[in-house]
Protein backbone atom coordinates (compact mmCIF):
# COMPACT_ATOMS: atom_id res chain seq x y z
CA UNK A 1 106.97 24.99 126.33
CA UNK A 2 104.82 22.05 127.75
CA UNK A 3 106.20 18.93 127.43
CA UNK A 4 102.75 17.14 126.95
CA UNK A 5 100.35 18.27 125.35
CA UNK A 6 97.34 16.25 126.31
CA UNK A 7 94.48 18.89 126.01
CA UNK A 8 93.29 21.86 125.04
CA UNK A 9 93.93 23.21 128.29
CA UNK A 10 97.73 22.49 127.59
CA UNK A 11 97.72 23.78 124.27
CA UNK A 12 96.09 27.29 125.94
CA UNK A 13 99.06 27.66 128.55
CA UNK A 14 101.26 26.90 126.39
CA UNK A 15 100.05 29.49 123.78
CA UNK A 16 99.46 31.87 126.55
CA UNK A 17 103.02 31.18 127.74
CA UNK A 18 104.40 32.18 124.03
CA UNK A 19 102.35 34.83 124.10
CA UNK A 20 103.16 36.20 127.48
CA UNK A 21 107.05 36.23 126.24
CA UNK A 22 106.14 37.12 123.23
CA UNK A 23 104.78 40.52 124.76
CA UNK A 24 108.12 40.71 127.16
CA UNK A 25 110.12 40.86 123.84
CA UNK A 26 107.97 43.52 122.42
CA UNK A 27 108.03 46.02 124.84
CA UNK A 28 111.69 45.67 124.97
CA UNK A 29 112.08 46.32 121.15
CA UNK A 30 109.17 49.39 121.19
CA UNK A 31 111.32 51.95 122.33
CA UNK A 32 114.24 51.35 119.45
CA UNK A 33 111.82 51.05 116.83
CA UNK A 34 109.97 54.45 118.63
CA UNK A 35 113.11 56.55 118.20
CA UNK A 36 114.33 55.45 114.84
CA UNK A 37 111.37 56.17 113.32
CA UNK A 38 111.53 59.69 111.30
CA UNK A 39 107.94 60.42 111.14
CA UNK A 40 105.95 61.98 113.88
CA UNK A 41 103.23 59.69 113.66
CA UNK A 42 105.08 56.86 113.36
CA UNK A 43 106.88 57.28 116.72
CA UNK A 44 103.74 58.28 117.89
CA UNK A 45 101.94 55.05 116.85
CA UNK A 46 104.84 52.97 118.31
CA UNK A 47 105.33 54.79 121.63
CA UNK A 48 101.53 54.24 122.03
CA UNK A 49 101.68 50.80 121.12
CA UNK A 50 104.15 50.38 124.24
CA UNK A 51 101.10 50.97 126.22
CA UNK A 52 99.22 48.80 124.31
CA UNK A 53 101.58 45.86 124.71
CA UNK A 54 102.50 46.61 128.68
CA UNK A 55 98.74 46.47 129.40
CA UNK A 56 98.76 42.99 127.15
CA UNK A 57 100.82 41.94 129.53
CA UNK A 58 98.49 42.84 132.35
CA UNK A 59 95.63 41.08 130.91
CA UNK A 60 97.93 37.97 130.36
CA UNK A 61 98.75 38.19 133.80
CA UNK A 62 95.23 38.19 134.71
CA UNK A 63 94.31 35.01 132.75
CA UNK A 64 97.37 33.16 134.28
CA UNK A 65 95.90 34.26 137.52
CA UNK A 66 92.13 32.71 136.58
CA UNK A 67 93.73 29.79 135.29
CA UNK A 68 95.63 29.19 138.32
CA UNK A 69 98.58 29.04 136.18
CA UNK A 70 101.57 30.79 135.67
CA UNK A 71 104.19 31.18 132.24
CA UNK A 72 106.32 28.51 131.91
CA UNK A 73 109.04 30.73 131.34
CA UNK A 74 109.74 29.64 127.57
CA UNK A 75 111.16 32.02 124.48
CA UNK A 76 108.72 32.60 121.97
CA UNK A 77 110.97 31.77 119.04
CA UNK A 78 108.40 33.38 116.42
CA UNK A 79 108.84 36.48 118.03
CA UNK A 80 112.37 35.98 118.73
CA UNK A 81 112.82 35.74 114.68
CA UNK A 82 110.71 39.02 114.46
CA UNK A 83 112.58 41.01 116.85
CA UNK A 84 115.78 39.72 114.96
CA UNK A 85 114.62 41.13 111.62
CA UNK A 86 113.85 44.55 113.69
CA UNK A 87 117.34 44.19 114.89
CA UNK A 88 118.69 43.89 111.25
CA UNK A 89 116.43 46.89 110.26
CA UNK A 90 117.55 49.34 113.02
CA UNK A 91 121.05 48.13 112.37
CA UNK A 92 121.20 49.58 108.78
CA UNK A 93 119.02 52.56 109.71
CA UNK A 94 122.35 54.42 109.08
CA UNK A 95 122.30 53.67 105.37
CA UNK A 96 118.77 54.79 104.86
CA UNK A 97 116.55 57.29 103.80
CA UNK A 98 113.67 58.64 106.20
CA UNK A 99 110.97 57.82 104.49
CA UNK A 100 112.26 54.49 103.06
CA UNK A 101 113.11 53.13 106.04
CA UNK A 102 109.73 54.21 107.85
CA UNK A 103 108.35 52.09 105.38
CA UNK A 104 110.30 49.08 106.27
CA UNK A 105 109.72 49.95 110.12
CA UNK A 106 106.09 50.01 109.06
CA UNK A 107 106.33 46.56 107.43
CA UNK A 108 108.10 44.94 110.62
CA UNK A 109 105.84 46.41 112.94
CA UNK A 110 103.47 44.59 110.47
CA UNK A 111 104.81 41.32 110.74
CA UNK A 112 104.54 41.78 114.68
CA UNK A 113 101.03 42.70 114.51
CA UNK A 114 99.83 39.76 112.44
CA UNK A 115 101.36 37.45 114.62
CA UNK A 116 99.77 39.01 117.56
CA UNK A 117 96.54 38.61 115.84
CA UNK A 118 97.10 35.18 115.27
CA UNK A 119 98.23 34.07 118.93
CA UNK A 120 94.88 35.79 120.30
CA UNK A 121 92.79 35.18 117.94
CA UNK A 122 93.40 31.28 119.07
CA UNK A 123 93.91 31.49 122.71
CA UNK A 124 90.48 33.17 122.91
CA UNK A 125 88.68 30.58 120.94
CA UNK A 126 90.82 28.04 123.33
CA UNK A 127 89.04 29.73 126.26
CA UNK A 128 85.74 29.72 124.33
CA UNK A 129 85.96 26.08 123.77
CA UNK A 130 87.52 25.71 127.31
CA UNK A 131 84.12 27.97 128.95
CA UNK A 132 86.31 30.81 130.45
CA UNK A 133 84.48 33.46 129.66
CA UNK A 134 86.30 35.80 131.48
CA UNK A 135 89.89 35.10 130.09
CA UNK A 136 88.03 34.95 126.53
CA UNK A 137 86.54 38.15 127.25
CA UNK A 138 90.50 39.73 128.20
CA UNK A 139 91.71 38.40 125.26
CA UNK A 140 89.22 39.16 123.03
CA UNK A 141 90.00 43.03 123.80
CA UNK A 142 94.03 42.45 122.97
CA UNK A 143 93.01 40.70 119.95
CA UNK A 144 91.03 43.84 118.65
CA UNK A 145 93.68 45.87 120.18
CA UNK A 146 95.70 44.36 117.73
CA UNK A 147 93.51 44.73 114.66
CA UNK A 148 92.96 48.35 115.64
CA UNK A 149 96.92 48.50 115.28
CA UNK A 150 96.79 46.63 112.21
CA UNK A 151 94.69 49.24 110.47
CA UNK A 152 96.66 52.48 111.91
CA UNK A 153 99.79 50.84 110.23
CA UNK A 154 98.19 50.24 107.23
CA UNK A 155 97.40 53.71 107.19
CA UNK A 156 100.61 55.03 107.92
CA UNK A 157 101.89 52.54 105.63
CA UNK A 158 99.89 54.35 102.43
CA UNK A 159 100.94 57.55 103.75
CA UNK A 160 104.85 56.76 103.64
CA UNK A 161 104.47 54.77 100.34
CA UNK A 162 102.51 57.76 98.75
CA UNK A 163 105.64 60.01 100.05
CA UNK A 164 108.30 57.92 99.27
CA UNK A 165 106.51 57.96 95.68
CA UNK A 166 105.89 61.48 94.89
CA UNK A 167 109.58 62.14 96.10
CA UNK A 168 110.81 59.64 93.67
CA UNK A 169 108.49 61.17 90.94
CA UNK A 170 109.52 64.84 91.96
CA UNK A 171 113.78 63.39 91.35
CA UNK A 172 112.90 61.75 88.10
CA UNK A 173 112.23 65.68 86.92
């Protein structure tokens, strides 16, 4: 984290910075999530969104390098707390049903998204306001990136709700 923050240029590395971590965790978590998940298209969506996240990184790297700047090398404690909660999840994976627990995958994948959406929604109006049109430009593609994630899970989130439901409704009988 900066020590100073004196402008908005400071603010944006430091964001960036989080962000860049941020992404590091992520990709490290991916893979657990990936294989715990019972439904097909839920590992699907997160083995994909491995991709997604290792070529965030790649565009991070890129704005770092048009910034002449590099990450500061500082944890990302909001994703740190995140990937905790993941942890917890996986850990009592054992004690759940399939389609239950997909569901609660679903809504911690959630959590991850929205905060992704978040950090690049304001590093790339940073780099609007700071006239770097290209690093706006790179993060304007992870930010939609991200809301193009946010509305798969949504999706799969109905589906395994609507499951979990009519499985429930087909016990009460």
């Amino acid at each position: 984290m900066a020590s100073t923050l004196t402008s908005l240029r400071d603010v944006l590395l430091q964001e960036l910075s989080d962000l860049h971590n941020a992404e590091q965790q992520l990709a490290e978590l991916l893979p657990r999530m990936a294989e715990a998940a019972s439904s097909i298209q839920l590992h699907k969506a997160l083995d994909e969104h491995l991709l997604i996240c290792r070529n965030h990184l790649r565009r991070l790297d890129h704005v770092f390098r048009d910034l002449a700047a590099s990450p500061d090398g500082s944890n990302c404690t909001a994703m740190r707390g995140l990937v905790i909660e993941t942890e917890r999840l996986l850990e009592a994976q054992a004690d759940a049903e399939g389609i239950a627990f997909d569901a609660a995958l679903i809504a911690a994948a959630q959590r991850i998204c929205h905060f992704l959406i978040a950090a690049y929604g304001s590093v790339r109006t940073y780099c609007q306001q700071l006239c770097e049109e290209k690093c706006e430009e790179l993060l304007q593609a992870s930010y939609e990136d991200e809301l193009d994630s946010e509305q798969l899970l949504n999706a799969l989130a109905r589906q395994e709700v609507q499951r979990l439901a009519r499985g429930y409704a087909t016990a009460a009988f």
